[in-house]
N, C-alpha and C. Protein backbone atom coordinates (compact mmCIF):
# COMPACT_ATOMS: atom_id res chain seq x y z
N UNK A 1 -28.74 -21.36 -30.34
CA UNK A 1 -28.30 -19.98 -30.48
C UNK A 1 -29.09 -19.07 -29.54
N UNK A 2 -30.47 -19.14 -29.23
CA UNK A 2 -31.19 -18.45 -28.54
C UNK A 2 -31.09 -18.60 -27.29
N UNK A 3 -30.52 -20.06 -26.84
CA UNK A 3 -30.51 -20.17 -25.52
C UNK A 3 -29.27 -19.26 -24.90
N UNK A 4 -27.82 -19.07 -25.79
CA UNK A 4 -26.38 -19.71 -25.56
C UNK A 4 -26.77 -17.21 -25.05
N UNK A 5 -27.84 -16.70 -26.05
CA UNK A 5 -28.17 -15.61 -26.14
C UNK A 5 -28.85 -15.09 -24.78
N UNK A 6 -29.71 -15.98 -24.60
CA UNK A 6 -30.47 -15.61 -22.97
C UNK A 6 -29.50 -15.87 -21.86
N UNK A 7 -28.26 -16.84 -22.08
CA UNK A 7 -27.40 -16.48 -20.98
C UNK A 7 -26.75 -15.95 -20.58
N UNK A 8 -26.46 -15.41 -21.85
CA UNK A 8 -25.69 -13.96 -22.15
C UNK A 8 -26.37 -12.66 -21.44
N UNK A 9 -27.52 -12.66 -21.86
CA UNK A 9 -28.09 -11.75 -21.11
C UNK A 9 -28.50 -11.84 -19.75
N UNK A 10 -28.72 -13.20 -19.40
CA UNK A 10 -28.60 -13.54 -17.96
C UNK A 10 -27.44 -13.02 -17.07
N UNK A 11 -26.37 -13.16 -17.71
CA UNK A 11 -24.84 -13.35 -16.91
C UNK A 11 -24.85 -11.36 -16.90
N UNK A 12 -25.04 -10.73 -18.03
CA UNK A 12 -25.19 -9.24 -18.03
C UNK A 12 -26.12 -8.54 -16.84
N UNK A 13 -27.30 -9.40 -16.64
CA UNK A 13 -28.13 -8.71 -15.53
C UNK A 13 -27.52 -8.81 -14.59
N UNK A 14 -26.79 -10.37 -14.23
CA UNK A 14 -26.71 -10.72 -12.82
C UNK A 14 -25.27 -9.56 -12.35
N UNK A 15 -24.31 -9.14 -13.30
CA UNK A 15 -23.47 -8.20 -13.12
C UNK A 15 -23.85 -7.01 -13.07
N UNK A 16 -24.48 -7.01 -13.29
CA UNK A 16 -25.21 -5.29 -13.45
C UNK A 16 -26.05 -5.16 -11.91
N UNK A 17 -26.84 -6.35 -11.65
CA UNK A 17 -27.19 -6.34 -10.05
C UNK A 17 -26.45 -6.49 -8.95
N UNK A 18 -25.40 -7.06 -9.29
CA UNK A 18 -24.55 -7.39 -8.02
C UNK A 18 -23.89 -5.96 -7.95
N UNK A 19 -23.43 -5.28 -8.92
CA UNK A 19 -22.16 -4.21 -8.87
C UNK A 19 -24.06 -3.38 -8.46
N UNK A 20 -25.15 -2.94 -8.87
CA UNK A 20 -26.07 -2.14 -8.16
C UNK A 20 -26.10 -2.28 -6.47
N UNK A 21 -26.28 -3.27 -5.68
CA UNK A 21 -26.18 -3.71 -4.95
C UNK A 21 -25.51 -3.14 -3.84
N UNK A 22 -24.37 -2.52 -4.23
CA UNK A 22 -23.17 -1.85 -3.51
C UNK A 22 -22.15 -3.11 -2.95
N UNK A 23 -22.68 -4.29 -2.48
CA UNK A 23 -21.71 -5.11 -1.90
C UNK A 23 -20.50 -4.71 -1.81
N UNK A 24 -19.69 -4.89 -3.67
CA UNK A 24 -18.51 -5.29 -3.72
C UNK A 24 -17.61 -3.41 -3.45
N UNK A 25 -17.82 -2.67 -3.65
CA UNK A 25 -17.31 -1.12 -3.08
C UNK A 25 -17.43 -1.18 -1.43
N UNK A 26 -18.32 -1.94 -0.70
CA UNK A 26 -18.46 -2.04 0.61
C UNK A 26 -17.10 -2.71 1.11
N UNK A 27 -16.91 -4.04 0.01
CA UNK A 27 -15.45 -4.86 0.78
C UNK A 27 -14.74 -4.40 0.35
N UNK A 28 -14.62 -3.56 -0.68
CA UNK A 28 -13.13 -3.15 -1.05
C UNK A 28 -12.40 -1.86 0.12
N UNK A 29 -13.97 -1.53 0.18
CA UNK A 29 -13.43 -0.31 1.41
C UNK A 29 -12.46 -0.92 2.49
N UNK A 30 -12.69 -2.51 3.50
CA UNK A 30 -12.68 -2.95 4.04
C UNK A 30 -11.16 -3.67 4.27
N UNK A 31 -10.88 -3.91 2.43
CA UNK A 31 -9.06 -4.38 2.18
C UNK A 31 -8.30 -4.23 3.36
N UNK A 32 -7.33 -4.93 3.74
CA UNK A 32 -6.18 -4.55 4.36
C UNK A 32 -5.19 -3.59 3.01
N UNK A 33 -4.71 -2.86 3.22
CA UNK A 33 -3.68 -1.57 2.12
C UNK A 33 -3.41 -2.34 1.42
N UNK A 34 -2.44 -3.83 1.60
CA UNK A 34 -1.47 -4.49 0.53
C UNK A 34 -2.77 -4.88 -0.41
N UNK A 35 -4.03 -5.51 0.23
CA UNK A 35 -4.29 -6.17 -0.76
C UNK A 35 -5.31 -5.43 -1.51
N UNK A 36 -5.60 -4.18 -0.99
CA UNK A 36 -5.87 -2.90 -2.22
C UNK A 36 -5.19 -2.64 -3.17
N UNK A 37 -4.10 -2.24 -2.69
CA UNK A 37 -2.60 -2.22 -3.34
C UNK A 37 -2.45 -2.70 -4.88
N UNK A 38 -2.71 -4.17 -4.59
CA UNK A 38 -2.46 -5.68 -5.45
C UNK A 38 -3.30 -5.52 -6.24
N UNK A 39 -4.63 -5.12 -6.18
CA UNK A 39 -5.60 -4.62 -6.56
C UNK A 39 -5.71 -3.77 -7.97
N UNK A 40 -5.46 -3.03 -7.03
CA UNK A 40 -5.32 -1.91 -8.18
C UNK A 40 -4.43 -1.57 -9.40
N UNK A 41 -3.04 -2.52 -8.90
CA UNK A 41 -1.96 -2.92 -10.08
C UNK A 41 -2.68 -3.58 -11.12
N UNK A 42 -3.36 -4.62 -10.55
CA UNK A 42 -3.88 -5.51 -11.43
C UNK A 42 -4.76 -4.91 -12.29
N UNK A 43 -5.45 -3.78 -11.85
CA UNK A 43 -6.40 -2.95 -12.95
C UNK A 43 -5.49 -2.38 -13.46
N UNK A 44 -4.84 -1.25 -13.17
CA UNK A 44 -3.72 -0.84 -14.03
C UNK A 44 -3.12 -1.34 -15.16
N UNK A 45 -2.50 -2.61 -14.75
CA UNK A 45 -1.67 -3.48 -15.68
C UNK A 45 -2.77 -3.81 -17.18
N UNK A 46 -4.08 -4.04 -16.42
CA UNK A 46 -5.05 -4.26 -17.42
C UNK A 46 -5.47 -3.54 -18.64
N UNK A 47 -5.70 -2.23 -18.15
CA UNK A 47 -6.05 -0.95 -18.61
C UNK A 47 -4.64 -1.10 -19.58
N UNK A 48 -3.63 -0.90 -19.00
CA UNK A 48 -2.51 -0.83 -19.57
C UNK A 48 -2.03 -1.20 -21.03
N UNK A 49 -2.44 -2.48 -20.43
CA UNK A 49 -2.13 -3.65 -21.81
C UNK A 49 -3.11 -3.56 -22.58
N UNK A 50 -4.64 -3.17 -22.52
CA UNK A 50 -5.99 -3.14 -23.03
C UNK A 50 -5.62 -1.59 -24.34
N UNK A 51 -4.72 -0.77 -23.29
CA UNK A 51 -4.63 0.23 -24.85
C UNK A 51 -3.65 0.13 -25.71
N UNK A 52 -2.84 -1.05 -24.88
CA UNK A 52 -1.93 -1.24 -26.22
C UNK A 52 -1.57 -2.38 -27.22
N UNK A 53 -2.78 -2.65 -26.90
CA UNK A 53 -3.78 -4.02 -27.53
C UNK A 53 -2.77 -5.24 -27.46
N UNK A 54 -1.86 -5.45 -26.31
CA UNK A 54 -1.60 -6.75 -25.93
C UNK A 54 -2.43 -7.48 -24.71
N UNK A 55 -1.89 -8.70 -24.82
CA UNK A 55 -2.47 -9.47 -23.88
C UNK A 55 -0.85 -10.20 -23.45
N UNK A 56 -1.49 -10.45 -21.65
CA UNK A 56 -0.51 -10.61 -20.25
C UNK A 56 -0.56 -11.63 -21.17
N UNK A 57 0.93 -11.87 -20.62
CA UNK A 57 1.74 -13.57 -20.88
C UNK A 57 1.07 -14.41 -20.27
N UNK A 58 0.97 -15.64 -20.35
CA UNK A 58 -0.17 -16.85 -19.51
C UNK A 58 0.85 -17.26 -18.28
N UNK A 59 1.73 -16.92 -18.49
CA UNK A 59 2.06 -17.61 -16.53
C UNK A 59 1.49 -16.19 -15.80
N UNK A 60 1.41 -15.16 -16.13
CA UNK A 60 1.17 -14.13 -15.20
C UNK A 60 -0.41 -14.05 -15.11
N UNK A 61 -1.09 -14.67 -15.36
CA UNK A 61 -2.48 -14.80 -15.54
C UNK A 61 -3.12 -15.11 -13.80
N UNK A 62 -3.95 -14.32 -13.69
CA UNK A 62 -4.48 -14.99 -12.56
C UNK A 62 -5.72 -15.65 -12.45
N UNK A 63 -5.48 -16.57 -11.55
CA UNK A 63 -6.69 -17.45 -11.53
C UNK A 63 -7.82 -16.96 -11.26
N UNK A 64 -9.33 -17.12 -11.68
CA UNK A 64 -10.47 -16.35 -10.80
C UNK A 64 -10.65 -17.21 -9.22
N UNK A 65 -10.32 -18.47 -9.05
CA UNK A 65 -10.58 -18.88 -7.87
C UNK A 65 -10.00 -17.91 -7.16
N UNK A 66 -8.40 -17.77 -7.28
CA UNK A 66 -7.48 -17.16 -6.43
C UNK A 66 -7.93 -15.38 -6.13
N UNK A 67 -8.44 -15.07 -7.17
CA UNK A 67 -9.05 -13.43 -7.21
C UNK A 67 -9.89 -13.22 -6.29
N UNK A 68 -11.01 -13.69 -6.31
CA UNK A 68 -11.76 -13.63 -5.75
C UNK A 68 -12.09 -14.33 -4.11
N UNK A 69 -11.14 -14.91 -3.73
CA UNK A 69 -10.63 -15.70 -2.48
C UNK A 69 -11.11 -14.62 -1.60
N UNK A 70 -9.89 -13.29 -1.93
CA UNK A 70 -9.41 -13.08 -0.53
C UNK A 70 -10.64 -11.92 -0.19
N UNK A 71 -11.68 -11.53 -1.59
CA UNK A 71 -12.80 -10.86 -0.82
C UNK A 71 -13.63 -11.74 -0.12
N UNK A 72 -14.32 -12.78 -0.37
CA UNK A 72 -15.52 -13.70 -0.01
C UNK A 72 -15.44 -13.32 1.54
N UNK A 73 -14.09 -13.36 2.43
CA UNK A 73 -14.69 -13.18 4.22
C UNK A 73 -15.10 -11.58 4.28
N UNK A 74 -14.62 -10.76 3.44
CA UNK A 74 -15.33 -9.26 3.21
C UNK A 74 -16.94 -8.97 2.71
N UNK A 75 -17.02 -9.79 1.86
CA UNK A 75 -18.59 -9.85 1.35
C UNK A 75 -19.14 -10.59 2.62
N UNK A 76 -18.93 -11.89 2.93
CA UNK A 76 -19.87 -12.35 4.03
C UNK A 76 -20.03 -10.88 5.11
N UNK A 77 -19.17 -10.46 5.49
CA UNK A 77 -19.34 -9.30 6.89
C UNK A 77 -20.04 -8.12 6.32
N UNK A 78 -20.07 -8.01 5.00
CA UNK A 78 -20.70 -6.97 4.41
C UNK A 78 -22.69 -7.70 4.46
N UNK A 79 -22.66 -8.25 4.25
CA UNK A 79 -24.38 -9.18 4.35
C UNK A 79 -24.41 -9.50 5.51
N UNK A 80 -23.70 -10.24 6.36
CA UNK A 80 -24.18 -9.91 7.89
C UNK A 80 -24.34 -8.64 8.26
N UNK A 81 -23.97 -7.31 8.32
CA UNK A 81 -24.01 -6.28 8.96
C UNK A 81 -25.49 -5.74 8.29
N UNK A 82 -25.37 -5.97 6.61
CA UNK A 82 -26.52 -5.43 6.21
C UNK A 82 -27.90 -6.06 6.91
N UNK A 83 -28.02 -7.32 7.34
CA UNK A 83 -28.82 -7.92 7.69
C UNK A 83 -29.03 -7.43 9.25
N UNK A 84 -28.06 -7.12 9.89
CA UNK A 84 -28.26 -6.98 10.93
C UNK A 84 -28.88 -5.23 11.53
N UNK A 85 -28.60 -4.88 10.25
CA UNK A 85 -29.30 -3.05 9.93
C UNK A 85 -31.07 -4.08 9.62
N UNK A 86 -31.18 -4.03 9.19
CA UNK A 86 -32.45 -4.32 8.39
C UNK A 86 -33.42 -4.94 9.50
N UNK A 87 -32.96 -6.05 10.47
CA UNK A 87 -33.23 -6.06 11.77
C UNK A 87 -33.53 -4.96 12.40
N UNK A 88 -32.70 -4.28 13.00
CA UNK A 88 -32.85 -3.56 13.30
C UNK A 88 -34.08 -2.36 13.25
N UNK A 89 -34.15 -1.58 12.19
CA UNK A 89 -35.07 -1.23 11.19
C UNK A 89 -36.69 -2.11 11.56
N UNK A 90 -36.85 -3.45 11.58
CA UNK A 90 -37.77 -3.57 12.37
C UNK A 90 -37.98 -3.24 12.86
N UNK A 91 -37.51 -3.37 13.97
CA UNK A 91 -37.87 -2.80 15.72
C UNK A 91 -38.37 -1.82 16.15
């Protein structure tokens, strides 16, 4: 029980640092329109259904692999650039 508790609170920090971080507002800036777009339905739809206390049908479900796909080449360019500021900043 104590452990299943510390991961809980593990998994809470590590979200709470990553969204501090700025990363993920950095790639979203970065979207091509459609897949902002897609985006933002998907919060919508969420919100949506969240106040009217249903839950999406399971074929419309999306995968987290598939979610999170199409930021990962946005986050990498977001940590190279930061890295390459911080360099910089040396000098």
């Amino acid at each position: 029980s104590d452990l299943s508790t510390s991961g809980k609170w593990l998994d809470h920090i590590q979200k709470w640092y990553y969204n501090a971080a700025g990363f993920n507002n950095l790639r979203l800036i970065r979207l091509p329109e459609n897949l902002y777009n897609d985006r933002m339905f998907h919060i919508k739809r969420a919100l949506d259904l969240t106040m009217k206390h249903q839950i999406l049908p399971k074929e419309q479900w999306t995968k987290y692999e598939e979610e999170n796909v199409y930021l990962e080449l946005y986050l990498k360019e977001v940590i190279r650039e930061r890295k390459e500021r911080e360099e910089w900043a040396k000098k």
